[in-house]
Structure formats: structure tokens, C-alpha cells
C-alpha atoms as a PDB file:
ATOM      1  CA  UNK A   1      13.572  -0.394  -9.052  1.00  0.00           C
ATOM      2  CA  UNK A   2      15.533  -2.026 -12.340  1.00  0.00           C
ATOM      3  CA  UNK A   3      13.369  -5.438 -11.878  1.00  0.00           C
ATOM      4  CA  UNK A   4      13.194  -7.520 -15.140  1.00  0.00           C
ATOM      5  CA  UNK A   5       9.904  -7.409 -16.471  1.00  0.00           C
ATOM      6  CA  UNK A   6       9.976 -11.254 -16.371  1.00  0.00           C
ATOM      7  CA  UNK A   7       9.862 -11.343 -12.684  1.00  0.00           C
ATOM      8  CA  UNK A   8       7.929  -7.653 -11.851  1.00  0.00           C
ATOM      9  CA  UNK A   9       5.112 -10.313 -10.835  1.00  0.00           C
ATOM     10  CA  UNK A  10       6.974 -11.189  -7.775  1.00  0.00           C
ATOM     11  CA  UNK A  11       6.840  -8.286  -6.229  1.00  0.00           C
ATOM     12  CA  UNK A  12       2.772  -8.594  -6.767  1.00  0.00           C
ATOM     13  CA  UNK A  13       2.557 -11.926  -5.196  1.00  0.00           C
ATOM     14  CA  UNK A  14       5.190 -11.099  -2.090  1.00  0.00           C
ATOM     15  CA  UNK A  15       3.181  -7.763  -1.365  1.00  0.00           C
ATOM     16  CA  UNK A  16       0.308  -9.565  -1.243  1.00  0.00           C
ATOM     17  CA  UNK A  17       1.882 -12.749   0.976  1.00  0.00           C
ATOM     18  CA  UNK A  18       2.576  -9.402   3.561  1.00  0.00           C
ATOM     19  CA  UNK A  19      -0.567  -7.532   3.627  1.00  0.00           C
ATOM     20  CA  UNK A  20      -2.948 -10.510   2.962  1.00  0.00           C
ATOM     21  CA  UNK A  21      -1.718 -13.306   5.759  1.00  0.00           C
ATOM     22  CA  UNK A  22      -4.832 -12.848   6.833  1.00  0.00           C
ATOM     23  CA  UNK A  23      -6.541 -13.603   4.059  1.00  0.00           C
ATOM     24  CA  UNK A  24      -6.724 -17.475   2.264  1.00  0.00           C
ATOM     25  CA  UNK A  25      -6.674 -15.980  -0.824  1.00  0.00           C
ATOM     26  CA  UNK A  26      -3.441 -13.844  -0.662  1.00  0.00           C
ATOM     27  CA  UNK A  27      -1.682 -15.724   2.002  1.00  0.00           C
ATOM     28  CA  UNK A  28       0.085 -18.022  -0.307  1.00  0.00           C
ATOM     29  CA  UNK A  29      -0.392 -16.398  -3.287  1.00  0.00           C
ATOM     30  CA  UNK A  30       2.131 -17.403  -6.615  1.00  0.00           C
ATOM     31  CA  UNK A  31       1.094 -15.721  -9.983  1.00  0.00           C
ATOM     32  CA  UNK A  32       4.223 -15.241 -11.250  1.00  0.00           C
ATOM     33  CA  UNK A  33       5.369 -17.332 -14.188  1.00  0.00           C
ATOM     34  CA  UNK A  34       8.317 -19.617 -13.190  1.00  0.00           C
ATOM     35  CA  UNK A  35       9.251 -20.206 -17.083  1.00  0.00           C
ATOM     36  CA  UNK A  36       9.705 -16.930 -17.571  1.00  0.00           C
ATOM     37  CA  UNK A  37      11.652 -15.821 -14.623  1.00  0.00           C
ATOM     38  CA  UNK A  38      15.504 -14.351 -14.857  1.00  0.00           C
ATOM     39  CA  UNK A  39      17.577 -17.255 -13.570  1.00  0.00           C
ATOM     40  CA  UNK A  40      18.334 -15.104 -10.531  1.00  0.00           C
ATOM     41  CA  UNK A  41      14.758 -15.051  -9.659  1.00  0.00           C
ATOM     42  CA  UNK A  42      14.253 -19.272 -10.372  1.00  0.00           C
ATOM     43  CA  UNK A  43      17.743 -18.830  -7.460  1.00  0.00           C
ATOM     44  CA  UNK A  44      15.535 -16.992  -5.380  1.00  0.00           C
ATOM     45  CA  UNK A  45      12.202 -18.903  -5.225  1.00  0.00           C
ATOM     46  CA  UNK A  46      14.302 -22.413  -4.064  1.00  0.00           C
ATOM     47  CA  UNK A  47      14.256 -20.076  -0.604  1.00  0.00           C
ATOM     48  CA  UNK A  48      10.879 -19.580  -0.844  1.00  0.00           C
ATOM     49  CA  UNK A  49       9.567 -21.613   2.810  1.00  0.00           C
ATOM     50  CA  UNK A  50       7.432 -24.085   3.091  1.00  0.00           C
ATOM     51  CA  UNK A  51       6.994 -24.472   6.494  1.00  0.00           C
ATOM     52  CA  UNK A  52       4.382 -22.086   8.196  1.00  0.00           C
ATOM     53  CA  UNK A  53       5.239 -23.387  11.639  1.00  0.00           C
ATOM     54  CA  UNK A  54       7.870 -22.743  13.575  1.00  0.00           C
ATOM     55  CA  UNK A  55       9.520 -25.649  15.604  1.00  0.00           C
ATOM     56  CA  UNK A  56       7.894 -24.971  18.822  1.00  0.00           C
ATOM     57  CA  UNK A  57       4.654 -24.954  16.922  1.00  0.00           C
ATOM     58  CA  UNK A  58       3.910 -21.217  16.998  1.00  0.00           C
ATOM     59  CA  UNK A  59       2.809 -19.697  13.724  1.00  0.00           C
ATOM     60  CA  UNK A  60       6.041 -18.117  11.237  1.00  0.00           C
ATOM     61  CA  UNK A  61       5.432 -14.481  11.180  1.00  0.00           C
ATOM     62  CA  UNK A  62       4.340 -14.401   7.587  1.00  0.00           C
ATOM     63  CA  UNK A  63       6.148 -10.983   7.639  1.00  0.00           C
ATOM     64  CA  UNK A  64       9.600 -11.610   9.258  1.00  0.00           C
ATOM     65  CA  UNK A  65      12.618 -12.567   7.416  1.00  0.00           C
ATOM     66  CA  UNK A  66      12.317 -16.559   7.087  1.00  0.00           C
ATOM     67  CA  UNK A  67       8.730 -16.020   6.173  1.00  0.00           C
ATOM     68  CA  UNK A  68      10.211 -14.306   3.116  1.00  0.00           C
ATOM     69  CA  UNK A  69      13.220 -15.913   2.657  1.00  0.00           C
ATOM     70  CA  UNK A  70      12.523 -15.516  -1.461  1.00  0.00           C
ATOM     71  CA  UNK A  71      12.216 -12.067  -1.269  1.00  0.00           C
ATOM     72  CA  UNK A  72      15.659 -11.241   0.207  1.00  0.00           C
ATOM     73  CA  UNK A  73      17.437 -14.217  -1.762  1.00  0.00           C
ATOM     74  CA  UNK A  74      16.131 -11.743  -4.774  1.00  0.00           C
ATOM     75  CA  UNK A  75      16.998  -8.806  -3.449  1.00  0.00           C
ATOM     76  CA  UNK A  76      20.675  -9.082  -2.778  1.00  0.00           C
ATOM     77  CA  UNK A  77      21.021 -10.712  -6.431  1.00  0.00           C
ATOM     78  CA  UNK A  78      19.456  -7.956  -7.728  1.00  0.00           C
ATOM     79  CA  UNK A  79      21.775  -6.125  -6.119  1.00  0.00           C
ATOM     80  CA  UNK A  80      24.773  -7.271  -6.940  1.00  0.00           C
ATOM     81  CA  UNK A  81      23.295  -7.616 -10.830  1.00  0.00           C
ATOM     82  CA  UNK A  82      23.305  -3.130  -9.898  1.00  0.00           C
ATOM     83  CA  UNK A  83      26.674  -3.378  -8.743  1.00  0.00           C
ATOM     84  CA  UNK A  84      27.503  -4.710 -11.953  1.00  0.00           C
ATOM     85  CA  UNK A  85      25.551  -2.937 -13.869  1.00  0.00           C
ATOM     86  CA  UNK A  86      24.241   0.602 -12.230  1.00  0.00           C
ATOM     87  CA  UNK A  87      21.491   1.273 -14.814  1.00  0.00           C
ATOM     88  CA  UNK A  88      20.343   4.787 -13.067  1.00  0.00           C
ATOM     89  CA  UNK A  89      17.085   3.230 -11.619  1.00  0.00           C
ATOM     90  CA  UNK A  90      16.368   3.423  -7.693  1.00  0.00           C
ATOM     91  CA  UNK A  91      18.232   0.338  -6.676  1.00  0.00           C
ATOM     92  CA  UNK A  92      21.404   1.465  -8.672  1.00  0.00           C
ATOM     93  CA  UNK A  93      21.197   5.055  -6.536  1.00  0.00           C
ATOM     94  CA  UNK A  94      20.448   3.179  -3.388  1.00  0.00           C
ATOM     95  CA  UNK A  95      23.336   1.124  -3.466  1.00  0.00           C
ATOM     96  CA  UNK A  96      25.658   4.214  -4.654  1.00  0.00           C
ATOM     97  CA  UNK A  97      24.612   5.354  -1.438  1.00  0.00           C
ATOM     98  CA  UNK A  98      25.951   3.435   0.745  1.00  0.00           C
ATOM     99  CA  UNK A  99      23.222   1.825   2.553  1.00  0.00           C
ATOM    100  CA  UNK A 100      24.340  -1.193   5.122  1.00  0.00           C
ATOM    101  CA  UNK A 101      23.142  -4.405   4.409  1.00  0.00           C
ATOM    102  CA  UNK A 102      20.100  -3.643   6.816  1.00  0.00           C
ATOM    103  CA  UNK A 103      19.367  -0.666   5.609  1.00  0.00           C
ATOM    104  CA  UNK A 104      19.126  -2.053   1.838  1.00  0.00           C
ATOM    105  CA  UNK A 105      17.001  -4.909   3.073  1.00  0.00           C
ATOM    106  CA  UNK A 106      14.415  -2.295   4.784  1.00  0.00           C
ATOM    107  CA  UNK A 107      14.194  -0.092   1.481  1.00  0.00           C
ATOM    108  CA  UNK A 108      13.719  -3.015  -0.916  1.00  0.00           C
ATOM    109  CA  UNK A 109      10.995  -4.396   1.273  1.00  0.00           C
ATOM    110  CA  UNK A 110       9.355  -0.898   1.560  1.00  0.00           C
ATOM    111  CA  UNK A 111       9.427  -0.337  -2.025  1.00  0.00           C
ATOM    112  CA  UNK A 112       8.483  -3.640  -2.720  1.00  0.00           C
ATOM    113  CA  UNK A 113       5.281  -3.887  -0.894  1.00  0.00           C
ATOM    114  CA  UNK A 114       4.228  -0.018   0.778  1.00  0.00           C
ATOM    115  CA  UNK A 115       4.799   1.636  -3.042  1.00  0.00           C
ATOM    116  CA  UNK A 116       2.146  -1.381  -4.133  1.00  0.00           C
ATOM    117  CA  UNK A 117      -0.124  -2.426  -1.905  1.00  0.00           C
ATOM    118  CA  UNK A 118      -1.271   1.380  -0.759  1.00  0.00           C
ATOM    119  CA  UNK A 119      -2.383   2.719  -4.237  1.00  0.00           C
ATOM    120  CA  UNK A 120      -3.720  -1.349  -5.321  1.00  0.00           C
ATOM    121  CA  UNK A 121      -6.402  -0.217  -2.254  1.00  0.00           C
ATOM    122  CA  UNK A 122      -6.691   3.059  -2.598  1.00  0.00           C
ATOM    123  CA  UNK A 123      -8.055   3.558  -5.941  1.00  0.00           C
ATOM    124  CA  UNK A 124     -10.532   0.982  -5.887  1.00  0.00           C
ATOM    125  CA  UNK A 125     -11.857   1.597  -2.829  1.00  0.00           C
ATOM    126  CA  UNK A 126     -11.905   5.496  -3.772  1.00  0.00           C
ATOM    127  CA  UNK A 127     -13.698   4.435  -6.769  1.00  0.00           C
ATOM    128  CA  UNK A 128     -16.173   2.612  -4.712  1.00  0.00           C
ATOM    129  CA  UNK A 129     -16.511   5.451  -2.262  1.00  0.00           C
ATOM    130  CA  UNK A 130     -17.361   7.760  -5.452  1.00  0.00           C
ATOM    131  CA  UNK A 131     -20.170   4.786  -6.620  1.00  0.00           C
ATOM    132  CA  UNK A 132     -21.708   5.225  -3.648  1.00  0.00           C
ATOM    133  CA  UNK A 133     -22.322   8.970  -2.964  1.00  0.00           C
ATOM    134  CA  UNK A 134     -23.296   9.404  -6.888  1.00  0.00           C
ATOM    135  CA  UNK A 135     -24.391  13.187  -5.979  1.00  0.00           C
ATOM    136  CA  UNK A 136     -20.458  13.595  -5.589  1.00  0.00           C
ATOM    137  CA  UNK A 137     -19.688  11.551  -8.429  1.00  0.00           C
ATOM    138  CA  UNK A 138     -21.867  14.069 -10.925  1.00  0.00           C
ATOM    139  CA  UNK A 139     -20.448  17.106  -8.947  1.00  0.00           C
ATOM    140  CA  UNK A 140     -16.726  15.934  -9.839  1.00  0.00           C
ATOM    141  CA  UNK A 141     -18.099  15.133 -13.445  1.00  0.00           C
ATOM    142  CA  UNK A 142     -19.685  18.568 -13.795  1.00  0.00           C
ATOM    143  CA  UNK A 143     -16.196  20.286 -12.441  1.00  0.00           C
ATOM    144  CA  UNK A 144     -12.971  18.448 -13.275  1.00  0.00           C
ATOM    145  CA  UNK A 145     -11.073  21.178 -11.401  1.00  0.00           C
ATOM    146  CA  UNK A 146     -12.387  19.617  -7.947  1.00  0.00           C
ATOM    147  CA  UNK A 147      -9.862  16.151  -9.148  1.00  0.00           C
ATOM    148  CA  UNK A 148      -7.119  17.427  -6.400  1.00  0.00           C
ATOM    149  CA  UNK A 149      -9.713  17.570  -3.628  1.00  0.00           C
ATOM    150  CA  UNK A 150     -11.827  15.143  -4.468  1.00  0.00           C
ATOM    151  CA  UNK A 151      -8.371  12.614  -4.286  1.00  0.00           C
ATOM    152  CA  UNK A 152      -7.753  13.718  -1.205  1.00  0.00           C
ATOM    153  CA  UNK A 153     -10.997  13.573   0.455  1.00  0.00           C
ATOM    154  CA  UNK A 154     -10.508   9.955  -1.325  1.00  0.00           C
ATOM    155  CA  UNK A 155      -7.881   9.514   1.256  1.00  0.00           C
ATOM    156  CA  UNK A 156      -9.293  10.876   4.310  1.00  0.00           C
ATOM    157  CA  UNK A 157     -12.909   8.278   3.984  1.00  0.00           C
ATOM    158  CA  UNK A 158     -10.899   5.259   2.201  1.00  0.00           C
ATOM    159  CA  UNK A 159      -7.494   5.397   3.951  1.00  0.00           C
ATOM    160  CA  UNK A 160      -5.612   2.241   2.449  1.00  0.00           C
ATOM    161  CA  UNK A 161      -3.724   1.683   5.799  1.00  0.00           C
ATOM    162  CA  UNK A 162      -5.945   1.592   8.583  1.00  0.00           C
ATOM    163  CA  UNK A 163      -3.498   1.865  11.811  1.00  0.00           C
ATOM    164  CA  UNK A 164       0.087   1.387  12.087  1.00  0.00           C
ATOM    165  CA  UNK A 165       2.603   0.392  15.289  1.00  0.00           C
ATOM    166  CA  UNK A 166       5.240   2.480  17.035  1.00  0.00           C
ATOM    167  CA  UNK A 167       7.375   2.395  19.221  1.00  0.00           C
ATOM    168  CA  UNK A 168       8.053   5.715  21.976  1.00  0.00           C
ATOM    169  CA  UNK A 169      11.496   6.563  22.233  1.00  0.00           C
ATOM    170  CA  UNK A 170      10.857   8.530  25.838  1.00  0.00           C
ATOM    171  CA  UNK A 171       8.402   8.958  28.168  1.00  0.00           C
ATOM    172  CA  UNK A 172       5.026  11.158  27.715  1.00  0.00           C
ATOM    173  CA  UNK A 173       1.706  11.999  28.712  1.00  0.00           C
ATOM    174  CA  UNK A 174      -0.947  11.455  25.385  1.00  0.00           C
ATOM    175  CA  UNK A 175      -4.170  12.773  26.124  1.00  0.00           C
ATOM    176  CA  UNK A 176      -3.684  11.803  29.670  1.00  0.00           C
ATOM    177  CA  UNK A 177      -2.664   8.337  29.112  1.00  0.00           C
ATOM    178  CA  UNK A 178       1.077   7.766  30.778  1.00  0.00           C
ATOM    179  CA  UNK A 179       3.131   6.098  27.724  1.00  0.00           C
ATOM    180  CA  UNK A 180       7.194   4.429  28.284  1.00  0.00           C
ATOM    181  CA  UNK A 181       9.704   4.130  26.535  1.00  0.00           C
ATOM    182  CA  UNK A 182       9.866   1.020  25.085  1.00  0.00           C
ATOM    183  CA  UNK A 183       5.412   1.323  24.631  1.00  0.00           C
ATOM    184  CA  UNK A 184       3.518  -0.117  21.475  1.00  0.00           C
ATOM    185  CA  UNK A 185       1.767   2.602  20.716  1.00  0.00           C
ATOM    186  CA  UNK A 186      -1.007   2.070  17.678  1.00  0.00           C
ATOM    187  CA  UNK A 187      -1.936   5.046  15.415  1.00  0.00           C
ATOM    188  CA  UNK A 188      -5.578   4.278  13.657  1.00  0.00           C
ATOM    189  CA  UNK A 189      -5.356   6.432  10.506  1.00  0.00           C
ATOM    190  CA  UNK A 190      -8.896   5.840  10.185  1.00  0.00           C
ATOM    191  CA  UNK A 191     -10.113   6.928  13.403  1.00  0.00           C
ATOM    192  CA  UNK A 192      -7.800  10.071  13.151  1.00  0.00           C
ATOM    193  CA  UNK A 193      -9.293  10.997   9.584  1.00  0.00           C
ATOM    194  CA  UNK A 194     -13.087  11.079  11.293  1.00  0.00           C
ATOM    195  CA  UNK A 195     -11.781  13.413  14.253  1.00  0.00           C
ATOM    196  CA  UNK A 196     -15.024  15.674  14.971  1.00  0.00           C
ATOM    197  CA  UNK A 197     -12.879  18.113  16.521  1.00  0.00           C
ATOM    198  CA  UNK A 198     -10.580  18.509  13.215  1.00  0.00           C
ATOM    199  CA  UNK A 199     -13.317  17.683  10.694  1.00  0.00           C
ATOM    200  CA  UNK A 200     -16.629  19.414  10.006  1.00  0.00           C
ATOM    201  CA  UNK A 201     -19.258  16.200   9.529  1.00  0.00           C
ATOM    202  CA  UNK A 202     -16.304  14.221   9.413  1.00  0.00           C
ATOM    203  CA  UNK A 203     -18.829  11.378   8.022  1.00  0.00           C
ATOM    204  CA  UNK A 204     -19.655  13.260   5.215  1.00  0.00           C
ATOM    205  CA  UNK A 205     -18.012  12.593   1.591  1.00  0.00           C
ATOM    206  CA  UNK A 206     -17.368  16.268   0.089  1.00  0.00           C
ATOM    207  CA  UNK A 207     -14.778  16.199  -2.479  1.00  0.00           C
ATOM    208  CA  UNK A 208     -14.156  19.955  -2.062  1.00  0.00           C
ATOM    209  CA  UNK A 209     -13.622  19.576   1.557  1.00  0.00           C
ATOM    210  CA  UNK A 210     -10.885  22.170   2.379  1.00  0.00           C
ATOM    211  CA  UNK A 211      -8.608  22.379   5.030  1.00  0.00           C
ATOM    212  CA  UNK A 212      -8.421  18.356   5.021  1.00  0.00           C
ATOM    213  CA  UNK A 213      -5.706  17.658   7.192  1.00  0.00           C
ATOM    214  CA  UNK A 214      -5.923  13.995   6.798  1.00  0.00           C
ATOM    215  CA  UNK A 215      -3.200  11.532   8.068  1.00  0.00           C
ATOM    216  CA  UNK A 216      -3.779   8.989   5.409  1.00  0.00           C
ATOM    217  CA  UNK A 217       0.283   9.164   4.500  1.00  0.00           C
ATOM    218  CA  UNK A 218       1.245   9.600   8.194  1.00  0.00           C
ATOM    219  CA  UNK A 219       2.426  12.688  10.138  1.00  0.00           C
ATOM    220  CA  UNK A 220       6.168  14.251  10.880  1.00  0.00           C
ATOM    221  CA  UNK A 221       9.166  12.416  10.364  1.00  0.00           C
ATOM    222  CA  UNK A 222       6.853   8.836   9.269  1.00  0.00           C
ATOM    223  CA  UNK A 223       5.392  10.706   6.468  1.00  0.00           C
ATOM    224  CA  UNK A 224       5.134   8.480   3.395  1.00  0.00           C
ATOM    225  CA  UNK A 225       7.602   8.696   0.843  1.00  0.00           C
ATOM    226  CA  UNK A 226       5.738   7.978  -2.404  1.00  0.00           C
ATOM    227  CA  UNK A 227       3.028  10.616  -1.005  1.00  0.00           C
ATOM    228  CA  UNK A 228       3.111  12.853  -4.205  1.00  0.00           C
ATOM    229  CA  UNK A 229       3.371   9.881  -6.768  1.00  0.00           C
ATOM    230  CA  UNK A 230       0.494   8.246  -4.667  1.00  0.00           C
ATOM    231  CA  UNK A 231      -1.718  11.615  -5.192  1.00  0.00           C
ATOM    232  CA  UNK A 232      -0.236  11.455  -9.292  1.00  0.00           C
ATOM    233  CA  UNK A 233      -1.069   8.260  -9.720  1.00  0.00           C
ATOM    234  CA  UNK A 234      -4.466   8.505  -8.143  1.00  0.00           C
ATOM    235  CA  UNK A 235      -5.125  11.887 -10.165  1.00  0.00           C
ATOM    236  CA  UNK A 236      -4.306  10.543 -13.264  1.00  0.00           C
ATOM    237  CA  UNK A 237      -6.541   7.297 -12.830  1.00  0.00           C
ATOM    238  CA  UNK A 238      -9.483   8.966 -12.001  1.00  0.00           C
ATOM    239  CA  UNK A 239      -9.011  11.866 -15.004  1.00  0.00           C
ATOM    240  CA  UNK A 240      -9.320   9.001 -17.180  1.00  0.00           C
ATOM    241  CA  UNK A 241     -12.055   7.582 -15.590  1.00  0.00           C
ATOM    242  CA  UNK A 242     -14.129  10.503 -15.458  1.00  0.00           C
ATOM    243  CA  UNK A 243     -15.356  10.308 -18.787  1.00  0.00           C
ATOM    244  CA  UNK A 244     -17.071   6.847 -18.245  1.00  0.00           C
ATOM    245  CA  UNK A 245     -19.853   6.259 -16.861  1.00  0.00           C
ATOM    246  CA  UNK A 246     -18.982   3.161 -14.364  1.00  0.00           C
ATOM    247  CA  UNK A 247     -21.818   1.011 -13.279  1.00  0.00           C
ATOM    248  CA  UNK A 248     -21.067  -1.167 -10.285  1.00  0.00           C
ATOM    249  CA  UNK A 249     -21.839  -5.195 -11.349  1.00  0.00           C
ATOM    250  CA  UNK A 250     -21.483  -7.250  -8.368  1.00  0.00           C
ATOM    251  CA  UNK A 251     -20.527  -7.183  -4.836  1.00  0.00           C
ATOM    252  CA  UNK A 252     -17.211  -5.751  -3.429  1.00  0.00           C
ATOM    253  CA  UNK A 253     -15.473  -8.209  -1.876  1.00  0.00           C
ATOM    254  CA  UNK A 254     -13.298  -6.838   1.022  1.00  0.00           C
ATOM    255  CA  UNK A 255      -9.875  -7.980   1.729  1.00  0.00           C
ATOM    256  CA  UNK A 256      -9.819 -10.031   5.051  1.00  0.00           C
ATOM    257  CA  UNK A 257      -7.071  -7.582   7.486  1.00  0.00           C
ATOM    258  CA  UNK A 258      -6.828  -5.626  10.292  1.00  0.00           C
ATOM    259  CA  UNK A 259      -4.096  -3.637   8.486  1.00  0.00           C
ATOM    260  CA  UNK A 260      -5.306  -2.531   5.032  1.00  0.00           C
ATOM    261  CA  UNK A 261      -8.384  -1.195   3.884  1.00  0.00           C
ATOM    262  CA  UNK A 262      -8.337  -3.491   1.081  1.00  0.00           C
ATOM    263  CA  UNK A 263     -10.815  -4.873  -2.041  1.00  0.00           C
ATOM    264  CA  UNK A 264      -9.978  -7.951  -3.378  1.00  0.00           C
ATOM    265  CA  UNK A 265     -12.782  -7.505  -6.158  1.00  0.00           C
ATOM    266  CA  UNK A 266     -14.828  -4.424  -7.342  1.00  0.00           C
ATOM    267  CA  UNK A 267     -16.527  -5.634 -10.619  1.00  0.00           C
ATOM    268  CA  UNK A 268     -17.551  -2.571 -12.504  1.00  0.00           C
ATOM    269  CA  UNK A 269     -18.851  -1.806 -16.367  1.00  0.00           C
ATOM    270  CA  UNK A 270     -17.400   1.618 -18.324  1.00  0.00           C
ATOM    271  CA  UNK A 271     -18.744   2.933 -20.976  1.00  0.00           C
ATOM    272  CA  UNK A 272     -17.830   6.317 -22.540  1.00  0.00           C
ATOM    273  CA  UNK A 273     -19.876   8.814 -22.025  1.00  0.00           C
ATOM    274  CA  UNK A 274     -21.383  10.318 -25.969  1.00  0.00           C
END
């Protein structure tokens, strides 16, 4: 995205402000070091609110536009820093594209938080998932060549988003429920991904499970966009882990949300295997 290292800690604390509002310890979290910032991101945290109320004493969406007032401020001086500058990263092709001022704001906050948050959850809790069906664990050990299957079966029992709003466009009939246009309609990846009538012991983890049509990424035209680097990234992680043995030190400690399936802690021990 062409962020200064200096301030690549933002985007940390900001995805975790969106996903974590539920959650004391991620609702107001600032890690970021202010000494060290670019002086467009010092700018950009003097729009940072304060105020968590709204004036007729309702709650501020903590993911709507004044709750992250900081967030855009950066954006659009990063921006105009690409303008200046194009540098060949994905905010200098964005904004040779041509993108309206919405459409840049949507994209920044999408690669911002959903390119972070998603693989921050998934490995861990794939990792846990592994620590607890150990028979699995020494299978994937014993045959390396099961790593693609075993990530995605990763996916399909730990899926890092657990449900997601739409909205229908037009009228239908969904498994005999009458739906509007103009219907919230809420998809629960993890429901979908323990479907008896598409999965064989759908509670069973089987890292060669094969077809695994899971919708951990989404379906049709919502499919994720980082999809393939979230499978590389995940790959690549566990390859190196693989050759550890990882003993499990304490309890998990879940993230508090009804919207990822998230660990906030998963204190482990490696040790390489002779």
C-alpha cells in the first residue's frame, strides 16, 4: 500500500478499533509510536475522536466515518503524497485508476483492515485447531504434501469471519423464506462450512478432506480479493512451522465479537524437532 514503515502500526491499531468494538481490549486500542510517525500521520491522529457518543446519546458506530475520522484524514494524505510521488505500490495504481473519492475511501479501508484482520485470526486459530486434533497434526507432519488441504480444511472449521450482511437487490424466494428488495440478509460462513448436506461429518477435522467447497472467502461476485495471498500466506506459515514441535502453554483467549472468529492470545512453546 506505500505506507511508511513509521506509521504501518496504524493500520494494526485501526483494524483492530473495527473488528474489536466489542472487545475492551481492542476498542480503543493505540500502539503506534507517535514520535516516530511521518508528519502526515501526527496530521491525521489530531482527527482521531474522542467522543464515543453521539449528541442524542446513541452510541458512534465505531465503524462509520466519524468513528474513524484518523483513518481517512491519513488516507487522502497518503494519497496525495502518491499523486506526487506514484512509487508503483497499490495505492499509486489505485489512484492511476481513477477511482472517485468514494470509491478510494472503500478500497483503503478494505485493504486496511479485511487484508489484516482475516489472516491475524486465521492462522492462530488454525494453529489451535491443529493443537487440538494432534492425530491430524502428526498426519500433516508425516506428509507435507497434505499443506494445501490441510489450509483449507483450516478454513472451512476456523473461518476468520463468521457471518457477513447483505443487502437483496430484487425480490426472491430462499429456501422458502420470501426476501425484498431492500432485506438484510445475513450469510453465517460458519454455519454454511458445517452444511451436512455438502459436507461428509462436517464436524470432523480431516486435512485431506476433498471436494471442500467451503465459503470461508465468500461466494460469486463477494469473493475475497486477497483469497490466494490469504492461502500463500497461510501455506507458508505453517511450512515453517511444521518442523517444530509446538506445545500449547496457557489458555486461548478468544476475541470478544460476533463478527470474527478471533484469538487475542494463543501462548505456545516451539522447539525444533532433532
Amino acid at each position: 500500500m506505500g505506507v511508511p514503515e513509521s506509521d504501518r502500526r496504524l493500520l494494526y491499531d485501526w483494524a483492530s478499533r473495527v473488528i474489536g468494538y466489542q472487545d475492551p481490549d481492542y476498542a480503543g486500542l493505540s500502539t503506534a509510536d507517535a514520535a516516530s510517525m511521518s508528519p502526515m500521520a501526527r496530521e491525521a491522529m489530531k482527527h482521531r475522536p474522542s467522543e464515543t457518543l453521539r449528541p442524542d446519546g446513541r452510541p458512534v458506530n465505531p465503524r462509520s466515518y466519524p468513528a474513524l475520522a484518523d483513518m481517512f484524514s491519513y488516507a487522502h494524505a497518503l494519497a496525495a503524497e502518491k499523486r506526487s510521488h506514484p512509487s508503483g505500490d497499490i495505492m499509486s495504481r489505485m489512484l492511476e485508476g481513477g477511482l472517485t473519492t468514494h470509491e478510494f475511501e472503500n478500497m483503503f479501508f478494505l485493504f486496511a483492515v479485511a487484508g489484516n484482520e482475516t489472516l491475524r485470526n486465521g492462522i492462530p486459530g488454525g494453529l489451535l485447531t491443529l493443537l487440538d486434533h494432534p492425530a491430524e497434526l502428526a498426519r500433516l507432519r508425516a506428509d507435507p504434501s497434505l499443506l494445501p488441504s490441510a489450509v483449507e480444511e483450516m478454513l472451512r472449521f476456523w473461518p476468520p469471519v463468521m457471518d457477513f450482511r447483505r443487502t437483496a437487490t430484487a425480490p426472491l424466494e430462499l429456501g422458502g423464506q420470501n426476501i425484498d428488495a431492500g432485506d438484510k440478509v445475513v450469510v453465517y460462513h460458519a454455519s454454511a462450512n458445517r452444511d451436512e448436506t455438502v459436507f461428509p461429518s462436517p464436524d470432523r477435522f480431516d486435512i485431506a478432506r476433498t471436494p471442500n467447497d467451503h465459503v470461508s472467502f465468500g461466494f460469486g461476485p463477494h469473493f475475497c480479493l486477497g483469497a490466494h495471498l490469504a492461502r500463500t500466506q497461510m501455506r507458508a506459515v505453517f511450512r515453517e512451522l511444521l518442523p517444530h514441535n509446538v506445545t500449547l502453554t496457557g489458555t486461548p483467549v478468544r476475541l470478544a465479537s460476533n463478527f470474527q472468529n478471533g484469538l487475542k492470545h494463543l501462548p505456545v512453546h516451539l522447539t525444533p524437532t532433532p
